[in-house]
N, C-alpha and C. Protein backbone atom coordinates (compact mmCIF):
# COMPACT_ATOMS: atom_id res chain seq x y z
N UNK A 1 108.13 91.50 94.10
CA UNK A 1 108.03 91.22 95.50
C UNK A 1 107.65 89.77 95.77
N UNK A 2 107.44 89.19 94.84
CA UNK A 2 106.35 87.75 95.45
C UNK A 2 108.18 86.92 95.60
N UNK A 3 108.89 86.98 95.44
CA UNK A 3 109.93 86.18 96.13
C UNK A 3 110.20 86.67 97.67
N UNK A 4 110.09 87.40 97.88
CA UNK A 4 109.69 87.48 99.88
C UNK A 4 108.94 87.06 100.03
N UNK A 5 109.10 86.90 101.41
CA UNK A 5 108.22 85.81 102.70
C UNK A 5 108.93 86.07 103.51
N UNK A 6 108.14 85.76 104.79
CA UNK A 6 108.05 85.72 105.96
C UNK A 6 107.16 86.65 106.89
N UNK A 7 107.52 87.29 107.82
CA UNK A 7 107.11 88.46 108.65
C UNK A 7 107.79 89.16 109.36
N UNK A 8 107.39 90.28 109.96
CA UNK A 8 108.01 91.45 110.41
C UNK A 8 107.56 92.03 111.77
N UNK A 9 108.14 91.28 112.66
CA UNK A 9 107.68 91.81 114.04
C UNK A 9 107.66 93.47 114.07
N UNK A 10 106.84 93.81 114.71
CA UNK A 10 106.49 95.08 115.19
C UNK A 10 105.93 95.50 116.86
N UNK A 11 106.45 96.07 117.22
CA UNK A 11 105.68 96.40 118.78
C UNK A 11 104.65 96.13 119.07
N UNK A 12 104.09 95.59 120.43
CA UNK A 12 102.76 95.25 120.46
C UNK A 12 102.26 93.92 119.89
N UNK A 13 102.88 93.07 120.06
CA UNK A 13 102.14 91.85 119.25
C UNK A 13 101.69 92.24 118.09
N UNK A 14 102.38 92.80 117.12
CA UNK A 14 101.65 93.24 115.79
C UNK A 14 103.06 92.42 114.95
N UNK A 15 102.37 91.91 113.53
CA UNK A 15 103.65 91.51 112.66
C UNK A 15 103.44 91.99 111.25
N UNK A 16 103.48 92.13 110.19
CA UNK A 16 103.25 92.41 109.14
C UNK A 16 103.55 90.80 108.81
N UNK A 17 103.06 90.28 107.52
CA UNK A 17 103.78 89.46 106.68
C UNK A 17 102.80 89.54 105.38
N UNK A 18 103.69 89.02 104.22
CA UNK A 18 102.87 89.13 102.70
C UNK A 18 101.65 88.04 102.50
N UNK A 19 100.84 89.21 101.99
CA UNK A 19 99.40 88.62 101.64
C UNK A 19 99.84 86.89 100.83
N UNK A 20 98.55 86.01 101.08
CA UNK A 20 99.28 84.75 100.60
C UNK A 20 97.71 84.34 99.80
N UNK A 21 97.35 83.31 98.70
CA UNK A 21 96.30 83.06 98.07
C UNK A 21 95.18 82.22 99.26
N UNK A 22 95.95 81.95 100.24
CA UNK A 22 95.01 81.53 101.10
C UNK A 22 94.47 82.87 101.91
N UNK A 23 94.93 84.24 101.94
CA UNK A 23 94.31 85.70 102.29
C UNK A 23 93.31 85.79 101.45
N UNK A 24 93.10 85.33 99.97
CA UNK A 24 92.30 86.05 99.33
C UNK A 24 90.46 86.02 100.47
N UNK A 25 90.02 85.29 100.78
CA UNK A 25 88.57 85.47 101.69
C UNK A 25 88.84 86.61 102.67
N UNK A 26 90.16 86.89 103.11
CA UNK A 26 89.75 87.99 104.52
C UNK A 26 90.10 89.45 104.02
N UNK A 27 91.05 88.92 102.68
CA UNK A 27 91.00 90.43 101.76
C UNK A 27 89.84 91.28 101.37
N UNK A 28 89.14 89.78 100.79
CA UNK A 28 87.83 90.04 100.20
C UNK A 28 86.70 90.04 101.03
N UNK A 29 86.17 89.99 102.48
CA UNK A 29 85.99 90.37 103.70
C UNK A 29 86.52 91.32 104.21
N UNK A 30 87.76 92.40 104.21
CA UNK A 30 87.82 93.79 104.50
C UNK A 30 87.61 94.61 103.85
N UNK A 31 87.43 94.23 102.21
CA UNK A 31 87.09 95.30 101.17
C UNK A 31 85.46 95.50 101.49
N UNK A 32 84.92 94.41 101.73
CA UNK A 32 83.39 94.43 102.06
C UNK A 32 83.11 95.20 103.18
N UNK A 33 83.81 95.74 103.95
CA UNK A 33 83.51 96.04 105.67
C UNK A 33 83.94 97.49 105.67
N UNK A 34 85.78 97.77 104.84
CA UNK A 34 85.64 98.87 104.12
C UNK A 34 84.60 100.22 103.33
N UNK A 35 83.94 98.80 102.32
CA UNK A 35 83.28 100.25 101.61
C UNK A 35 81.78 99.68 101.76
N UNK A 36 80.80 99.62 103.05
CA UNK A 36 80.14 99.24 102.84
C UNK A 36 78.79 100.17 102.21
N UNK A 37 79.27 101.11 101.61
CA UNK A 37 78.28 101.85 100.74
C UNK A 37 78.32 100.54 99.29
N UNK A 38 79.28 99.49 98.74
CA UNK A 38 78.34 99.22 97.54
C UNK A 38 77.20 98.17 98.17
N UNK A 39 77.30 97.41 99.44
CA UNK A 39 76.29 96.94 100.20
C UNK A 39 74.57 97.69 99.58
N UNK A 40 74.94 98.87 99.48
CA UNK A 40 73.81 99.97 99.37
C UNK A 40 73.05 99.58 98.10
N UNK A 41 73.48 99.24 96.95
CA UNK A 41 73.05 99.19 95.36
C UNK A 41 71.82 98.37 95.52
N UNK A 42 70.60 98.30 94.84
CA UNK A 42 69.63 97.62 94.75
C UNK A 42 70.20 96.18 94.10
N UNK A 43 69.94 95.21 94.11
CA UNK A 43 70.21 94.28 93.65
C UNK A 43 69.95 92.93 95.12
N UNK A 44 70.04 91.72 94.20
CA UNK A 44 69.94 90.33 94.89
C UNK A 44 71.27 90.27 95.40
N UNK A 45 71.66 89.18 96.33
CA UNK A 45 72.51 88.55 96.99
C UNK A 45 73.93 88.30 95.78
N UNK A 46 73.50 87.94 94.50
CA UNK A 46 74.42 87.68 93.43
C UNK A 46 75.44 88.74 92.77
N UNK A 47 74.35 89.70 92.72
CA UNK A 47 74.31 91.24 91.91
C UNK A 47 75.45 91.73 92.70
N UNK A 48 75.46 91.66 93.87
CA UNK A 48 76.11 92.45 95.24
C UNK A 48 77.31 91.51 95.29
N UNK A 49 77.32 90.72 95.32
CA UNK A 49 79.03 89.70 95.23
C UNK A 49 79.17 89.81 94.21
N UNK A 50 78.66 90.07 92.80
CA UNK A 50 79.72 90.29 91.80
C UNK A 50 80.21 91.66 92.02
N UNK A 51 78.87 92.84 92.52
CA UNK A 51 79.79 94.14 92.19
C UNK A 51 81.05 94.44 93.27
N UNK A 52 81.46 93.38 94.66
CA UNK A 52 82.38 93.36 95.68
C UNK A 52 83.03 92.75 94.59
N UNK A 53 83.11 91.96 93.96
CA UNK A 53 84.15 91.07 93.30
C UNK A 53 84.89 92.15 92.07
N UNK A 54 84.25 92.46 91.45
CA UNK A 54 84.36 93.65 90.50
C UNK A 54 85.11 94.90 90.88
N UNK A 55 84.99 94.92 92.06
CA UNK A 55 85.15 96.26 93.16
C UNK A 55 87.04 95.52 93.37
N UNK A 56 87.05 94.90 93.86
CA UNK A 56 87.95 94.11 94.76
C UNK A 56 88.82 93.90 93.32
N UNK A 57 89.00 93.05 92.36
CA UNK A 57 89.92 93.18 91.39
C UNK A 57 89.93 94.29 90.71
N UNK A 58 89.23 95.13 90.63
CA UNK A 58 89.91 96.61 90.02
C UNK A 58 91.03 97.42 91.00
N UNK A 59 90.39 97.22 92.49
CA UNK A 59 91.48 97.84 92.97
C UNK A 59 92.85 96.84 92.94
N UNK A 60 92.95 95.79 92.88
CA UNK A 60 94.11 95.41 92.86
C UNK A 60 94.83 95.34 91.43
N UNK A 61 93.98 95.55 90.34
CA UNK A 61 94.58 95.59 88.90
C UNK A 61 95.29 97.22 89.50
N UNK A 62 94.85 98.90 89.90
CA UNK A 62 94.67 99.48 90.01
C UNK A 62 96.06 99.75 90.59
N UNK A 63 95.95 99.16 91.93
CA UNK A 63 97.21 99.11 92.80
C UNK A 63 98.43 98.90 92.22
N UNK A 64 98.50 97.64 91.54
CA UNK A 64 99.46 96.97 90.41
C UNK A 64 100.34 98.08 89.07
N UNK A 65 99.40 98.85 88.87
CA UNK A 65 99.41 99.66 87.93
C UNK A 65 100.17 101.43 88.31
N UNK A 66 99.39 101.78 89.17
CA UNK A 66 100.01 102.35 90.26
C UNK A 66 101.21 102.59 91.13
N UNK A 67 101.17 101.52 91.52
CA UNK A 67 102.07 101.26 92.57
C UNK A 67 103.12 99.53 91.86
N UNK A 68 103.54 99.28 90.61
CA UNK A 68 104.04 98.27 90.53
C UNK A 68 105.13 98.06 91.38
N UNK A 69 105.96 98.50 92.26
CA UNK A 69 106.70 97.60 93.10
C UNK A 69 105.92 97.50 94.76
N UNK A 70 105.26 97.69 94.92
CA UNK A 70 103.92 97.66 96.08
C UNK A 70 104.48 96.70 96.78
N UNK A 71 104.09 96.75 98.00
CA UNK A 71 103.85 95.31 99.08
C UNK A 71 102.81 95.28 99.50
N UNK A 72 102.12 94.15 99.70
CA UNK A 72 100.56 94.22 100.48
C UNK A 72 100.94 93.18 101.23
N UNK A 73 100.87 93.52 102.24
CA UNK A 73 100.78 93.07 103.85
C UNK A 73 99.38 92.80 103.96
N UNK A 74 99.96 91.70 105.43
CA UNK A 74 98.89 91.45 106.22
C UNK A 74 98.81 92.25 107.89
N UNK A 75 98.42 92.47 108.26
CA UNK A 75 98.54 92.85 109.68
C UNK A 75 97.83 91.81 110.31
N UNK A 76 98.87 91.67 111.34
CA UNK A 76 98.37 90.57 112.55
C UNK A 76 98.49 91.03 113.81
N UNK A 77 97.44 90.33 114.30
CA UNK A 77 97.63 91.23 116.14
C UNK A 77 97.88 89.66 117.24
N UNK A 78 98.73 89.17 117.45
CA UNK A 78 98.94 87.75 118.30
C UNK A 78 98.84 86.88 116.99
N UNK A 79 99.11 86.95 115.88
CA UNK A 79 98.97 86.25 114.76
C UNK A 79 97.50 85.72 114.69
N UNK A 80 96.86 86.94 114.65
CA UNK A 80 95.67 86.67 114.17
C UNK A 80 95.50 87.89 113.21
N UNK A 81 94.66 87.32 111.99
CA UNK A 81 94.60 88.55 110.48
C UNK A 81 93.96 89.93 111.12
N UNK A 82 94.19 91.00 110.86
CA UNK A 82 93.07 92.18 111.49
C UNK A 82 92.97 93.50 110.60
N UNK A 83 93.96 93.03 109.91
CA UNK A 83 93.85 94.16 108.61
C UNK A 83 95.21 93.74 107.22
N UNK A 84 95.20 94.81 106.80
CA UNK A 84 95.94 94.97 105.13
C UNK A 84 96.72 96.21 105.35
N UNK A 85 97.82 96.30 105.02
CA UNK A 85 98.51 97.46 104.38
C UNK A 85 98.92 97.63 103.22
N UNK A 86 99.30 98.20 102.65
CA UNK A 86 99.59 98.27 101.16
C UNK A 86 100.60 99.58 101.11
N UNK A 87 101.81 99.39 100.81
CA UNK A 87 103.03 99.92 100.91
C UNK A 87 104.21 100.33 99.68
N UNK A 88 104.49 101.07 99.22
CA UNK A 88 105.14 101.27 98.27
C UNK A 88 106.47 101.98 98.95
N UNK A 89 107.66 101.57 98.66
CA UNK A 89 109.03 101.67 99.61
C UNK A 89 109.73 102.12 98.66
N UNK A 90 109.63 103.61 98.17
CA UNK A 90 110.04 103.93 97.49
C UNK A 90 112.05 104.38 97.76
N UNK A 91 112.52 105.28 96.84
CA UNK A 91 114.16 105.52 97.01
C UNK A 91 113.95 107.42 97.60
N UNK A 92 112.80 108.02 97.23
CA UNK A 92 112.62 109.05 97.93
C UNK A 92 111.75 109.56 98.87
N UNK A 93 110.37 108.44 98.49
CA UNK A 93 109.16 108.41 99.91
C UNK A 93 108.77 107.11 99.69
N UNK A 94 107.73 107.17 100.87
CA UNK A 94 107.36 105.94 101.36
C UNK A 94 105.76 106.53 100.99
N UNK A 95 105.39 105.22 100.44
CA UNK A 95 104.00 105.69 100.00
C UNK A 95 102.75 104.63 100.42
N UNK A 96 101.80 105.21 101.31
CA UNK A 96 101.04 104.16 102.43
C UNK A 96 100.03 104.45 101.39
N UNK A 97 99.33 103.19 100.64
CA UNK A 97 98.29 103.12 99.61
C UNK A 97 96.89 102.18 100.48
N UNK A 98 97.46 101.69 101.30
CA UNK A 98 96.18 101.19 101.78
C UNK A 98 95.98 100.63 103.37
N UNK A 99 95.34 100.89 104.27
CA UNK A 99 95.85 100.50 105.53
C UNK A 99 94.10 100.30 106.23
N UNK A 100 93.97 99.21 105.78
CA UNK A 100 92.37 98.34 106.39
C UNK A 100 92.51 97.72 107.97
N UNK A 101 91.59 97.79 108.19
CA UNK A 101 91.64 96.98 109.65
C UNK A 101 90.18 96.82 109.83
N UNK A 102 89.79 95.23 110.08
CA UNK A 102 88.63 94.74 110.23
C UNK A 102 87.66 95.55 111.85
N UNK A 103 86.33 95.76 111.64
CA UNK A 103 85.58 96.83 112.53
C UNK A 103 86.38 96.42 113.73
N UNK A 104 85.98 95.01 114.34
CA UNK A 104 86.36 94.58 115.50
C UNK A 104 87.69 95.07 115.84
N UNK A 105 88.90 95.40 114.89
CA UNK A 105 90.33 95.95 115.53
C UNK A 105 90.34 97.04 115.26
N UNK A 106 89.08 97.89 115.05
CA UNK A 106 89.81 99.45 114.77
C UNK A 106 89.63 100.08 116.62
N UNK A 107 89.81 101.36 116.68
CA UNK A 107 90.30 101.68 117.80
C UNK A 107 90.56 101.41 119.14
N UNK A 108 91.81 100.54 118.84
CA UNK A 108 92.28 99.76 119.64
C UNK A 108 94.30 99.98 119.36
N UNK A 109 94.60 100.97 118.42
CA UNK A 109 96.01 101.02 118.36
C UNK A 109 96.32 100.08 117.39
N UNK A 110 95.74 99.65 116.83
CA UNK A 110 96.72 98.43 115.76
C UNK A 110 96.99 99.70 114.35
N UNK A 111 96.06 100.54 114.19
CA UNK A 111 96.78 100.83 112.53
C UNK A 111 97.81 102.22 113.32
N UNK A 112 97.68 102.69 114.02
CA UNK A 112 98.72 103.82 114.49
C UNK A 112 99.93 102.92 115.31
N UNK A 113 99.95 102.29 115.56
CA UNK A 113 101.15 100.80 115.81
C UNK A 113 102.24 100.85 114.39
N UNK A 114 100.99 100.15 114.08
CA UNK A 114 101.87 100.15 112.54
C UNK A 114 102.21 101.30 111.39
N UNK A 115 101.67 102.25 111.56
CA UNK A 115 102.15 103.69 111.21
C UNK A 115 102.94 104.13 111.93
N UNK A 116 103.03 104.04 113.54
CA UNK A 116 104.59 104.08 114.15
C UNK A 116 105.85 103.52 113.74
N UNK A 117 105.46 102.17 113.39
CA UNK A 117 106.43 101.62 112.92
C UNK A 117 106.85 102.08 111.58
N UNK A 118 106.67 102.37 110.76
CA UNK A 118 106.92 103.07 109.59
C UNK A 118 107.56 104.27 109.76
N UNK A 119 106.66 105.03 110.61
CA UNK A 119 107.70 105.76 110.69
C UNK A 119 109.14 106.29 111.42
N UNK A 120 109.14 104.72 112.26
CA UNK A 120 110.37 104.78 112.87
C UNK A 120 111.38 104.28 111.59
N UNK A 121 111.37 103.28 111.07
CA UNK A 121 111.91 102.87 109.99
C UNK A 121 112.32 103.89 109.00
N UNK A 122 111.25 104.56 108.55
CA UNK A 122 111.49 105.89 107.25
C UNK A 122 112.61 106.92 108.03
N UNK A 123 112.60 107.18 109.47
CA UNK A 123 113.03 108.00 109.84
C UNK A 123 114.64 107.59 109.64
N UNK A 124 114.93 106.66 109.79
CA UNK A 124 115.99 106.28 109.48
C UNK A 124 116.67 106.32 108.73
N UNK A 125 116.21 106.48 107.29
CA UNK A 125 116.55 106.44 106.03
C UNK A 125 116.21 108.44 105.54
N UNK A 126 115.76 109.13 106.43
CA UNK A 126 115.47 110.09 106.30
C UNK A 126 114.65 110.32 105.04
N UNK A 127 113.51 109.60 104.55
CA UNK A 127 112.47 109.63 104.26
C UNK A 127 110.74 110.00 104.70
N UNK A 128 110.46 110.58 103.91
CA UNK A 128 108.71 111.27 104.08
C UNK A 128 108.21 109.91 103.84
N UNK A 129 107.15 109.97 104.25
CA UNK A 129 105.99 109.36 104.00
C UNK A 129 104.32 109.92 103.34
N UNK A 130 104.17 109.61 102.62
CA UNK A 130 103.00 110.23 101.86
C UNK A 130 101.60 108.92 102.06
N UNK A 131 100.31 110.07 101.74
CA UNK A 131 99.14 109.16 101.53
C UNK A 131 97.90 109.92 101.70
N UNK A 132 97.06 109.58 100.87
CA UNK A 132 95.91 110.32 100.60
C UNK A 132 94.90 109.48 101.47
N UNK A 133 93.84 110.28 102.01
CA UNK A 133 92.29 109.71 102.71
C UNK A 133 91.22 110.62 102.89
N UNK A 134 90.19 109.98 102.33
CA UNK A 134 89.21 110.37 102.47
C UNK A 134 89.15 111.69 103.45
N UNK A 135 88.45 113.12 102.72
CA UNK A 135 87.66 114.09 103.70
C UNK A 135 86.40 113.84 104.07
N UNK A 136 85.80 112.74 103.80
CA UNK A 136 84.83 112.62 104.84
C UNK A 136 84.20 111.13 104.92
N UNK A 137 83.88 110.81 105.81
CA UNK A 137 83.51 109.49 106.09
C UNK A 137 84.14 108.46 106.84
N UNK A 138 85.61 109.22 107.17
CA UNK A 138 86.65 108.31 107.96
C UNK A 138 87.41 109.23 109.34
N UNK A 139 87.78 108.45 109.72
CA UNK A 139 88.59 108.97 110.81
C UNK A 139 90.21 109.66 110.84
N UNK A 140 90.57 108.91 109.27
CA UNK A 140 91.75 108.80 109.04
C UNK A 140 92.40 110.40 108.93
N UNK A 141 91.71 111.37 108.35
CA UNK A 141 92.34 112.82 108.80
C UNK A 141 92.67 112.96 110.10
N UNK A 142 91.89 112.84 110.97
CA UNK A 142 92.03 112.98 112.61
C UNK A 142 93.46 112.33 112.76
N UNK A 143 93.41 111.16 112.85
CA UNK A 143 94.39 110.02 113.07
C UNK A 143 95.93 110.46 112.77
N UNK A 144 95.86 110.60 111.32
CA UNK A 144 97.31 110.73 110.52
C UNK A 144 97.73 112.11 111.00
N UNK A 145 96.35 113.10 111.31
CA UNK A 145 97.05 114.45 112.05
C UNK A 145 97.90 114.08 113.51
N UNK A 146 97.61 113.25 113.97
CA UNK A 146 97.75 112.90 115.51
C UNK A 146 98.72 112.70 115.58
N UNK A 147 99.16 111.98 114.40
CA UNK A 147 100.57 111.03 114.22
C UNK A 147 101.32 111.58 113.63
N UNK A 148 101.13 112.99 113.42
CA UNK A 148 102.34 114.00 112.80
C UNK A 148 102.50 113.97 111.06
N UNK A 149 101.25 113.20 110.49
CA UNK A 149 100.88 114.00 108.79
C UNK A 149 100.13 115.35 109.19
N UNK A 150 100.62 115.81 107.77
CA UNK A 150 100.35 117.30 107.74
C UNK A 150 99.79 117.26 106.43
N UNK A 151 98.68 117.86 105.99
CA UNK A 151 98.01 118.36 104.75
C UNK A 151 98.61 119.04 103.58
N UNK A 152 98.91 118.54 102.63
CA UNK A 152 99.85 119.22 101.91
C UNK A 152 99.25 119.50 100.50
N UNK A 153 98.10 118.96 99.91
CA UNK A 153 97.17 119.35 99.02
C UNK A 153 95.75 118.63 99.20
N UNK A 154 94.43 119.50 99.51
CA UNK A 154 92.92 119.19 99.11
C UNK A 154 92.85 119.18 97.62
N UNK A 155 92.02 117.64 97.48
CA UNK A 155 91.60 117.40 96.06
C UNK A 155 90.48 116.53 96.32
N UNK A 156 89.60 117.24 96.54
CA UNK A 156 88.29 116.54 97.22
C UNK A 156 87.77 115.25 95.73
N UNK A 157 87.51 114.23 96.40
CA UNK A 157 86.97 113.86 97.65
C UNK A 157 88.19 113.20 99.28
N UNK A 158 89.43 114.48 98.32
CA UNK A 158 90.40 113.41 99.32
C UNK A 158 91.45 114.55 99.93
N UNK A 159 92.44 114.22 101.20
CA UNK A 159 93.19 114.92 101.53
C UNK A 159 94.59 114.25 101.28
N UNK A 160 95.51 114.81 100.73
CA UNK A 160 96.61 114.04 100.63
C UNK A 160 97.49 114.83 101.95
N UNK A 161 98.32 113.58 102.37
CA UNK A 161 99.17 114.78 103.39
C UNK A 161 100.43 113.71 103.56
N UNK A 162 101.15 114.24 103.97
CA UNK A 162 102.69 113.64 104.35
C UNK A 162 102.99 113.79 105.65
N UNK A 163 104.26 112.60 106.31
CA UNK A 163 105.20 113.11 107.51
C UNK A 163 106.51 113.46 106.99
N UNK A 164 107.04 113.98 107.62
CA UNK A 164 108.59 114.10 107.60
C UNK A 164 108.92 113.49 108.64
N UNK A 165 110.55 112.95 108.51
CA UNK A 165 110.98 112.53 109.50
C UNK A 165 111.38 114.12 110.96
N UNK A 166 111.63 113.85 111.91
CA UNK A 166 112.52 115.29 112.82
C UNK A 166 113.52 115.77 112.31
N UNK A 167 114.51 114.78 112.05
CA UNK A 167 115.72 115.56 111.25
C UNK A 167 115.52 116.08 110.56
N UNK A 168 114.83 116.11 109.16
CA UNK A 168 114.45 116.56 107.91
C UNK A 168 113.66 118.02 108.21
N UNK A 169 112.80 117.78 109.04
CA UNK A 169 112.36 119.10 109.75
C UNK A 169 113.17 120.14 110.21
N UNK A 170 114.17 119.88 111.00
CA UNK A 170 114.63 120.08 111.45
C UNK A 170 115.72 121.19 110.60
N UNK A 171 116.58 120.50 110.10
CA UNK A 171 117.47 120.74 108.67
C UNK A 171 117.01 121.70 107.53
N UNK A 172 115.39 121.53 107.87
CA UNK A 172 114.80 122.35 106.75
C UNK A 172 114.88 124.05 107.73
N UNK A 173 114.44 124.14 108.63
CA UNK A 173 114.39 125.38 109.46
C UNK A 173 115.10 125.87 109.70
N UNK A 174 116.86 125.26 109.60
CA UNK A 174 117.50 126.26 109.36
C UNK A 174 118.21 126.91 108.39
């Protein structure tokens, strides 16, 4: 993927475009805001930026490994940074691995924007979309239910669930 560039308008003053080495501080500023349970660990000021730093390249060795043809986006709202997606565009699903949004832009429509948009796109190609989140501590069950994921296996500490496109639904019922 690192030979693309550019961005990807989306409804709403929202754009996607690929993470760039000048992202690495606001990456590494949503992973912090993300999980602020390792905030929690006893330790000095040092202790705590290495274990975010530690934290922060495993998941991206992780992702890499995982997900090797991945995209990691930026989300922008008026071209300003406000979160991360992390996207795998597969030939039979679409696989949403990571979808951050800094405190200040969460409920406000920017990550269900851009999950609209996905799934207007997938629908097209008559592709599912898949992705696992947290059962507890997030909003994101609520959310992805709202937006028409459905639960398709508990494996605590997580719910995995999928959309289908309408057609596909559709086609399947009869």
């Amino acid at each position: 993927m690192a030979g693309l560039n550019g961005s990807f308008a989306l409804p709403g003053n929202l754009a996607l475009r690929f993470t760039g080495a000048d992202d690495e501080p606001f990456l590494f500023q949503l992973l912090k805001e993300a999980r602020p349970w390792l905030s929690w660990a006893e330790g000095n000021s040092d202790f705590l930026r290495v274990l975010h730093e530690q934290q922060f390249n495993a998941i991206r060795t992780g992702l890499g490994q995982a997900y090797p043809e991945h995209m990691d986006l930026i989300i922008e709202d008026c071209g300003i940074r406000v979160g991360r997606l992390v996207v795998s565009l597969g030939y039979s699903e679409w696989r949403l691995s990571e979808l951050q949004l800094l405190t200040g832009a969460q409920g406000k429509g920017i990550g269900s924007g851009v999950i609209r948009s996905l799934q207007t796109a997938a629908a097209r190609l008559s592709l599912p979309i898949t992705l696992s989140t947290p059962m507890f501590g997030s909003h994101g069950p609520h959310v992805y239910h709202r937006l028409g994921f459905q639960v398709t296996e508990v494996s605590p500490p997580h719910y995995h669930m999928q959309w289908m496109p309408p057609q596909v639904v559709a086609s399947m019922q009869h």
